[in-house]
C-alpha atoms as a PDB file:
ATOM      1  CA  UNK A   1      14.109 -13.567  16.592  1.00  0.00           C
ATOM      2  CA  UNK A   2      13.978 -11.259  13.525  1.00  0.00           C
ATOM      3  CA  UNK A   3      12.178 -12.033  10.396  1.00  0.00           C
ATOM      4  CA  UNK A   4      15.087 -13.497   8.961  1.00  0.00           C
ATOM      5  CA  UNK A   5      15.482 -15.737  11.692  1.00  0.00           C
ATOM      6  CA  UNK A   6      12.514 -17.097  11.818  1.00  0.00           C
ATOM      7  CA  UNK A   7      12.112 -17.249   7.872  1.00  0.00           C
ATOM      8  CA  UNK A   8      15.077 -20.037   7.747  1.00  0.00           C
ATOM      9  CA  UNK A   9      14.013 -21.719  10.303  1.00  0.00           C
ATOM     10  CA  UNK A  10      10.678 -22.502   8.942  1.00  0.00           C
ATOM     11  CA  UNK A  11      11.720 -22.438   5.374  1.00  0.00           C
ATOM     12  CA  UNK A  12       9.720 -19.631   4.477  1.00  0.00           C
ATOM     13  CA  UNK A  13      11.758 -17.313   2.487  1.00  0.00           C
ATOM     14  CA  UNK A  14      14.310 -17.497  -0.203  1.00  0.00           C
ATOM     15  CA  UNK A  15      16.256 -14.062   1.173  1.00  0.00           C
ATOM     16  CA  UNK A  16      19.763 -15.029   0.275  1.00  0.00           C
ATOM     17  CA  UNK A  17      19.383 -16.295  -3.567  1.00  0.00           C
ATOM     18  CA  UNK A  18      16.353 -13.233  -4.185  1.00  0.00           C
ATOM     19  CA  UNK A  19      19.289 -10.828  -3.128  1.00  0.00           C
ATOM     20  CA  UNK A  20      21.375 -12.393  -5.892  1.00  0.00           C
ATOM     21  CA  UNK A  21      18.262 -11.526  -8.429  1.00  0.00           C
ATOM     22  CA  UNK A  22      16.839  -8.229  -7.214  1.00  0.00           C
ATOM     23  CA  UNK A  23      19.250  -6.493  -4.837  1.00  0.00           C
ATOM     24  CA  UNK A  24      19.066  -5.684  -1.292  1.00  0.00           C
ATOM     25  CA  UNK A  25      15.837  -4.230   0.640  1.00  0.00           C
ATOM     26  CA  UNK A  26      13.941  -7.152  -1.278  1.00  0.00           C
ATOM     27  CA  UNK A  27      12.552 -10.568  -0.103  1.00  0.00           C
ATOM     28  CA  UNK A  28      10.432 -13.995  -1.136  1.00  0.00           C
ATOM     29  CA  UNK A  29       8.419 -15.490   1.030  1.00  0.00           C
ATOM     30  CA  UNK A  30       7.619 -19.102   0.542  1.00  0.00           C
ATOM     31  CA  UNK A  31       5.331 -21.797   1.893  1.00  0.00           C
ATOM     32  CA  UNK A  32       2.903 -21.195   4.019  1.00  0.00           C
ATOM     33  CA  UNK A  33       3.832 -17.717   5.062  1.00  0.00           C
ATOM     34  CA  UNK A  34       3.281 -16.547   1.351  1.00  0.00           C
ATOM     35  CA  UNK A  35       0.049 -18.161   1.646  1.00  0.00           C
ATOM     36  CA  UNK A  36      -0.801 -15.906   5.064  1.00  0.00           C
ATOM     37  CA  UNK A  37       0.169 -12.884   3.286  1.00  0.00           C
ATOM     38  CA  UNK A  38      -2.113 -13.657   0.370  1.00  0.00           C
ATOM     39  CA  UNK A  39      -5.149 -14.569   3.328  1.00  0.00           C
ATOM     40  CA  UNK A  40      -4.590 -11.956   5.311  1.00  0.00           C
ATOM     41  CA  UNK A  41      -4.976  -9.456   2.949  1.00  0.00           C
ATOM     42  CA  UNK A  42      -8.352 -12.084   1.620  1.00  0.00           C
ATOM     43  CA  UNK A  43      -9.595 -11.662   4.530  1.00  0.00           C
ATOM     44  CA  UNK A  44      -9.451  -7.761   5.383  1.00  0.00           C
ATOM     45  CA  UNK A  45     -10.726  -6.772   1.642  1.00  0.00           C
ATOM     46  CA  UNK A  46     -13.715  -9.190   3.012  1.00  0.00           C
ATOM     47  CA  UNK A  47     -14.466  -7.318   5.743  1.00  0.00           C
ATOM     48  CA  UNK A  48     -14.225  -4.062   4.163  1.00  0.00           C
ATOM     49  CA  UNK A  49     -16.520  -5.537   1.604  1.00  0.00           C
ATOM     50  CA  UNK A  50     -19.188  -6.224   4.472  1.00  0.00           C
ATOM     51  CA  UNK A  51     -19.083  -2.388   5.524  1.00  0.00           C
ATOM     52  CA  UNK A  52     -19.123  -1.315   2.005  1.00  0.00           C
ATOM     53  CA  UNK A  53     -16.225  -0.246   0.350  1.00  0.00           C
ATOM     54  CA  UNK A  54     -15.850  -1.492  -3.104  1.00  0.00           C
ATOM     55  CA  UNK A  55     -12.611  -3.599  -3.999  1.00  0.00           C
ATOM     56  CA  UNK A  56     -10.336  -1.927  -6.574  1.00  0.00           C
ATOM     57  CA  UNK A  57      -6.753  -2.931  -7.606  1.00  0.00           C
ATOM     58  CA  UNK A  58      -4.652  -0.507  -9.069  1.00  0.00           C
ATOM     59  CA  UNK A  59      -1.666   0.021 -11.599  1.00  0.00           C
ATOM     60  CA  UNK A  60       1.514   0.486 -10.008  1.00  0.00           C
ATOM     61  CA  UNK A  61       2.414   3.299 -12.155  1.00  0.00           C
ATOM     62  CA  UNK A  62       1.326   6.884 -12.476  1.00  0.00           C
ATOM     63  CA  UNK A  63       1.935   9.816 -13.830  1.00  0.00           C
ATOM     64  CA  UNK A  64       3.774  13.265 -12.513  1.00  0.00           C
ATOM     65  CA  UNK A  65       0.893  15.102 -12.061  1.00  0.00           C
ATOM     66  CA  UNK A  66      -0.746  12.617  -9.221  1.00  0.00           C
ATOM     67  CA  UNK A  67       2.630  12.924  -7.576  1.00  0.00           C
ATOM     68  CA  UNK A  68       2.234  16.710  -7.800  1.00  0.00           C
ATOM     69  CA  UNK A  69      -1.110  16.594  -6.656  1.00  0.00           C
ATOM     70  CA  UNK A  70      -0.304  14.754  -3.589  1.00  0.00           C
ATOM     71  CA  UNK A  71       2.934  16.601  -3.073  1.00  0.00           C
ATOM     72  CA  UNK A  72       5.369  13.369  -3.329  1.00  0.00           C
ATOM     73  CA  UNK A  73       6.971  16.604  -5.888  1.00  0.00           C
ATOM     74  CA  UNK A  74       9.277  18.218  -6.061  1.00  0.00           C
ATOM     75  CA  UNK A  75       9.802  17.101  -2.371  1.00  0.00           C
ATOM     76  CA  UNK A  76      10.167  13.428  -1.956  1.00  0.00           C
ATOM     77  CA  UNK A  77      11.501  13.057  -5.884  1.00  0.00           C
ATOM     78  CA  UNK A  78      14.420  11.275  -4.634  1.00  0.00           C
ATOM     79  CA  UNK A  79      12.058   7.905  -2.212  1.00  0.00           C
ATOM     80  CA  UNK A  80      10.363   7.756  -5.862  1.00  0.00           C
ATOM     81  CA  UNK A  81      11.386   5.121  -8.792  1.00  0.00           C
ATOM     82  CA  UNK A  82      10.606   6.957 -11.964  1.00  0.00           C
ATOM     83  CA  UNK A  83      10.987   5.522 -15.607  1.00  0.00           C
ATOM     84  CA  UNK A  84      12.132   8.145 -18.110  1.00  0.00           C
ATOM     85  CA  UNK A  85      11.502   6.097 -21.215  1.00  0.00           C
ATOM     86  CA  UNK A  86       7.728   5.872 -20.356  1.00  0.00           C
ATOM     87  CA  UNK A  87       7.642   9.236 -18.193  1.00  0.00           C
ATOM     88  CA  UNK A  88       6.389   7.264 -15.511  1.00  0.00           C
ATOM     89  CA  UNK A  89       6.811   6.531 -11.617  1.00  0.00           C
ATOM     90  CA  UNK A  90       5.765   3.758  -9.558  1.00  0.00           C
ATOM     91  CA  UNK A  91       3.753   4.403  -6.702  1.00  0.00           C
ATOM     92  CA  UNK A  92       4.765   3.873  -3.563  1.00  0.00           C
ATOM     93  CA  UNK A  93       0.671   3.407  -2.376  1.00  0.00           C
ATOM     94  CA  UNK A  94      -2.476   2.696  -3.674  1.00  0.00           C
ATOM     95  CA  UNK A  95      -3.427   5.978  -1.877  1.00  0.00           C
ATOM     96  CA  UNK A  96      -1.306   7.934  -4.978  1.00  0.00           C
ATOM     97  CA  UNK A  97      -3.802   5.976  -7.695  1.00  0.00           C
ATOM     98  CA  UNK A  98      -7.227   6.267  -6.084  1.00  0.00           C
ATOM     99  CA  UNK A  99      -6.617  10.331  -5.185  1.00  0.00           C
ATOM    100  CA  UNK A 100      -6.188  10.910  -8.632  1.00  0.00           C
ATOM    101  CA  UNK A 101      -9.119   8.395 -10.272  1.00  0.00           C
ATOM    102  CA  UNK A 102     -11.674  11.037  -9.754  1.00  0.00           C
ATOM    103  CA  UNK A 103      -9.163  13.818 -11.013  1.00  0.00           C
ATOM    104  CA  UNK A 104     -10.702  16.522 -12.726  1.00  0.00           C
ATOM    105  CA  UNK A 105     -14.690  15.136 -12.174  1.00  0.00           C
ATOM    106  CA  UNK A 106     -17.371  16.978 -10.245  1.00  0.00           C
ATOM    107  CA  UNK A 107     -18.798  14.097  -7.902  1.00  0.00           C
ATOM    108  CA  UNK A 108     -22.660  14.768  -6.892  1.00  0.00           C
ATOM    109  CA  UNK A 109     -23.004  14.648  -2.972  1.00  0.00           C
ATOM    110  CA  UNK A 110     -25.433  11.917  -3.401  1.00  0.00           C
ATOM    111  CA  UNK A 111     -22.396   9.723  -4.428  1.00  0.00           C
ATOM    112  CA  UNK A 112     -20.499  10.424  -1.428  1.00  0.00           C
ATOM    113  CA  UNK A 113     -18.786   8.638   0.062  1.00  0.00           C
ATOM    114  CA  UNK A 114     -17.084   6.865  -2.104  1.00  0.00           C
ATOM    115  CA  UNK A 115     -14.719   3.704   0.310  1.00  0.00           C
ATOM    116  CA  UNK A 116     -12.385   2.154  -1.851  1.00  0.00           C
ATOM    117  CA  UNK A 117     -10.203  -0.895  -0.426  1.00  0.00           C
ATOM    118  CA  UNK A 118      -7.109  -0.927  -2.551  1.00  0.00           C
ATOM    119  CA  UNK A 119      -4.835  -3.389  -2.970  1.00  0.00           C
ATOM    120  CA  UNK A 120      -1.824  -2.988  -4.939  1.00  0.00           C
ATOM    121  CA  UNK A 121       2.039  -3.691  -5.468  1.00  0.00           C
ATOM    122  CA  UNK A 122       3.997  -0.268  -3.551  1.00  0.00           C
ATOM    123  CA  UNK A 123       7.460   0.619  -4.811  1.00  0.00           C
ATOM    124  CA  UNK A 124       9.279   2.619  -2.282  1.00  0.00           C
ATOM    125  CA  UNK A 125      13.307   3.643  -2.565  1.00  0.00           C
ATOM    126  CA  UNK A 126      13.375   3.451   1.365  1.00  0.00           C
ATOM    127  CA  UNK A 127      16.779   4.129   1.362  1.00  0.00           C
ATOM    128  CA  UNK A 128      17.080   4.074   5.150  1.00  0.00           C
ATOM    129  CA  UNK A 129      19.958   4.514   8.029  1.00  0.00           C
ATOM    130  CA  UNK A 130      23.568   2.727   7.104  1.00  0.00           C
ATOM    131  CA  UNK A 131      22.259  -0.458   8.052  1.00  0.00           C
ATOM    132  CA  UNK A 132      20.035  -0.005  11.114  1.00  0.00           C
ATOM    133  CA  UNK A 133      16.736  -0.994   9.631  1.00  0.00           C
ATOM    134  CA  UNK A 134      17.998  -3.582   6.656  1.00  0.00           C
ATOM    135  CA  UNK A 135      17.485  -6.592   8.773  1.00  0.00           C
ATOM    136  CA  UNK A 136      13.989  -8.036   8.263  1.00  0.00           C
ATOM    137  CA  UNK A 137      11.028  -7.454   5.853  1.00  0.00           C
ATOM    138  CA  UNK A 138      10.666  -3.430   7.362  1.00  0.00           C
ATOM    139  CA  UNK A 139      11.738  -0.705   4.938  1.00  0.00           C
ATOM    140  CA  UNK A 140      11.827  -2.781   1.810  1.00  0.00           C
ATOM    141  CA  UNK A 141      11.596  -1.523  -2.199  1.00  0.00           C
ATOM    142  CA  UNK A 142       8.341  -3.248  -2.857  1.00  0.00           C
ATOM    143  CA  UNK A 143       5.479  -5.049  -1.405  1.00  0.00           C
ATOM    144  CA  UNK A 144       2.051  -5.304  -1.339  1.00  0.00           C
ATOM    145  CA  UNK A 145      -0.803  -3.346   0.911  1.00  0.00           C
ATOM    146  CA  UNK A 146      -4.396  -3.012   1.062  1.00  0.00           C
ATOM    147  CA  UNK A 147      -5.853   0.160   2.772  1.00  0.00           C
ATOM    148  CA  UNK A 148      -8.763   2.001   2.765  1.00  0.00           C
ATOM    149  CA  UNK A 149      -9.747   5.157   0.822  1.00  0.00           C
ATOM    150  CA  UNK A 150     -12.441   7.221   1.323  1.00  0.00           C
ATOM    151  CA  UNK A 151     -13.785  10.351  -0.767  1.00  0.00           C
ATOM    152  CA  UNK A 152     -16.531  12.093   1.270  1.00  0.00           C
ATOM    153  CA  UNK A 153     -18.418  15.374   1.392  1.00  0.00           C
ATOM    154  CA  UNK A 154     -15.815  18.368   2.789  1.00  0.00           C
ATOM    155  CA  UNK A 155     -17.815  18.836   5.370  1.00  0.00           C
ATOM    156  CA  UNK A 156     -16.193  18.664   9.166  1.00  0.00           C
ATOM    157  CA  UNK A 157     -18.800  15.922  10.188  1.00  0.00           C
ATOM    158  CA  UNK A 158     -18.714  13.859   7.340  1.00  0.00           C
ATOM    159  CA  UNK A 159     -15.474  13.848   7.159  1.00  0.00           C
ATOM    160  CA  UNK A 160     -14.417  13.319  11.356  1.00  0.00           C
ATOM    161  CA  UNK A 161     -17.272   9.982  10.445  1.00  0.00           C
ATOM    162  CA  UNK A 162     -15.056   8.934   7.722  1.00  0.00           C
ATOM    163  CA  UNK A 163     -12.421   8.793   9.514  1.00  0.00           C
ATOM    164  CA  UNK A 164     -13.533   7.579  12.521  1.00  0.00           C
ATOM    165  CA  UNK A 165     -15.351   4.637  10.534  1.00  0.00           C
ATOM    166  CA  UNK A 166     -12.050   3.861   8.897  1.00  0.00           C
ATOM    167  CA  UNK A 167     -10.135   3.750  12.292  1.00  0.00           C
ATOM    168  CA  UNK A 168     -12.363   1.571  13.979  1.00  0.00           C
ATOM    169  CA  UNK A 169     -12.113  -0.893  11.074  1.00  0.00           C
ATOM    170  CA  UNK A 170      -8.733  -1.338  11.030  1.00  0.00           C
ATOM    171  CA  UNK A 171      -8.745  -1.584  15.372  1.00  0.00           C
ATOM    172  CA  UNK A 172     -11.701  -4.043  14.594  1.00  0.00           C
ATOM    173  CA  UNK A 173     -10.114  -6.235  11.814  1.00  0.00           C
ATOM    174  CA  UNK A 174      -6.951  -6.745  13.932  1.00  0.00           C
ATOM    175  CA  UNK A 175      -9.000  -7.707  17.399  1.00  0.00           C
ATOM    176  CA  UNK A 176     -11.758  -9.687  15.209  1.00  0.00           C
ATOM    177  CA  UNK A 177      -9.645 -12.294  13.333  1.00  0.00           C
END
């Protein structure tokens, strides 16, 4: 069974009438499964708290030169919603916001590294393939993530630690709970 499916069977999800409102590639989740989304992502900011990262929630919006500066331009202009009467975009990831908060700062080493667990609204175009992928909550124009960000030393160690840290929590969140 597909999300869909299972969504009306449970009375979970309102995917009919929010297509009426806000298009295709959307959905609204109901019930108790809109009360798992909201726990799960409870529960893994919790245990990113517990090995340090600090929580941070971010705007949705951004300006061209974080896009620049993590090369979403000029390439990916087009997976991008941007707002020409505010000369804005909305982000597509956390990831965009917290690259950029630091922007233009000289960070002492002794500050490093800085773990951020974002959580934010992502808008993504997701255009997709004629209708392979439009069945189910996959490749959808907005939704919420948390992930991890980490701004470390650029040093090979450091940074293979970072990243290995970061793995291992996500492998360990999913076995854990």
């Amino acid at each position: 069974r597909d999300h869909i499916e299972l969504m009306e069977i449970n009375d979970w999800g309102e995917m009919e009438r929010i297509t009426k409102v806000s298009g295709a590639r959307t959905y609204a989740i109901k019930n108790e499964l809109s009360r798992l989304e909201i726990a799960i992502h409870t529960m893994v900011l919790d245990k990113l708290v517990e090995h340090g990262f600090t929580t941070i929630t971010v705007p949705s919006i951004a300006k061209q030169k974080p896009l620049y500066g993590m090369g979403y331009l000029p390439f990916a202009g087009d997976e991008i919603y941007y707002m020409p009467a505010d000369d804005l975009y909305l982000s597509g990831t956390a990831e965009l916001v917290l690259n950029s908060l630091h922007a233009d700062e000289i960070l002492s080493e002794n500050d490093l590294p800085i773990l951020y667990a974002g959580f934010s609204p992502c808008f993504r175009r997701e255009a997709g393939a004629a209708g392979k992928d439009t069945r189910g909550l996959v490749r959808v124009h907005q939704f919420f993530k948390t992930e991890q960000f980490v701004i470390c030393k650029n040093d090979i160690n450091e940074s293979e630690y970072c990243h290995k840290k970061q793995k291992y929590l996500q492998e360990w969140i999913m076995i854990e709970d």
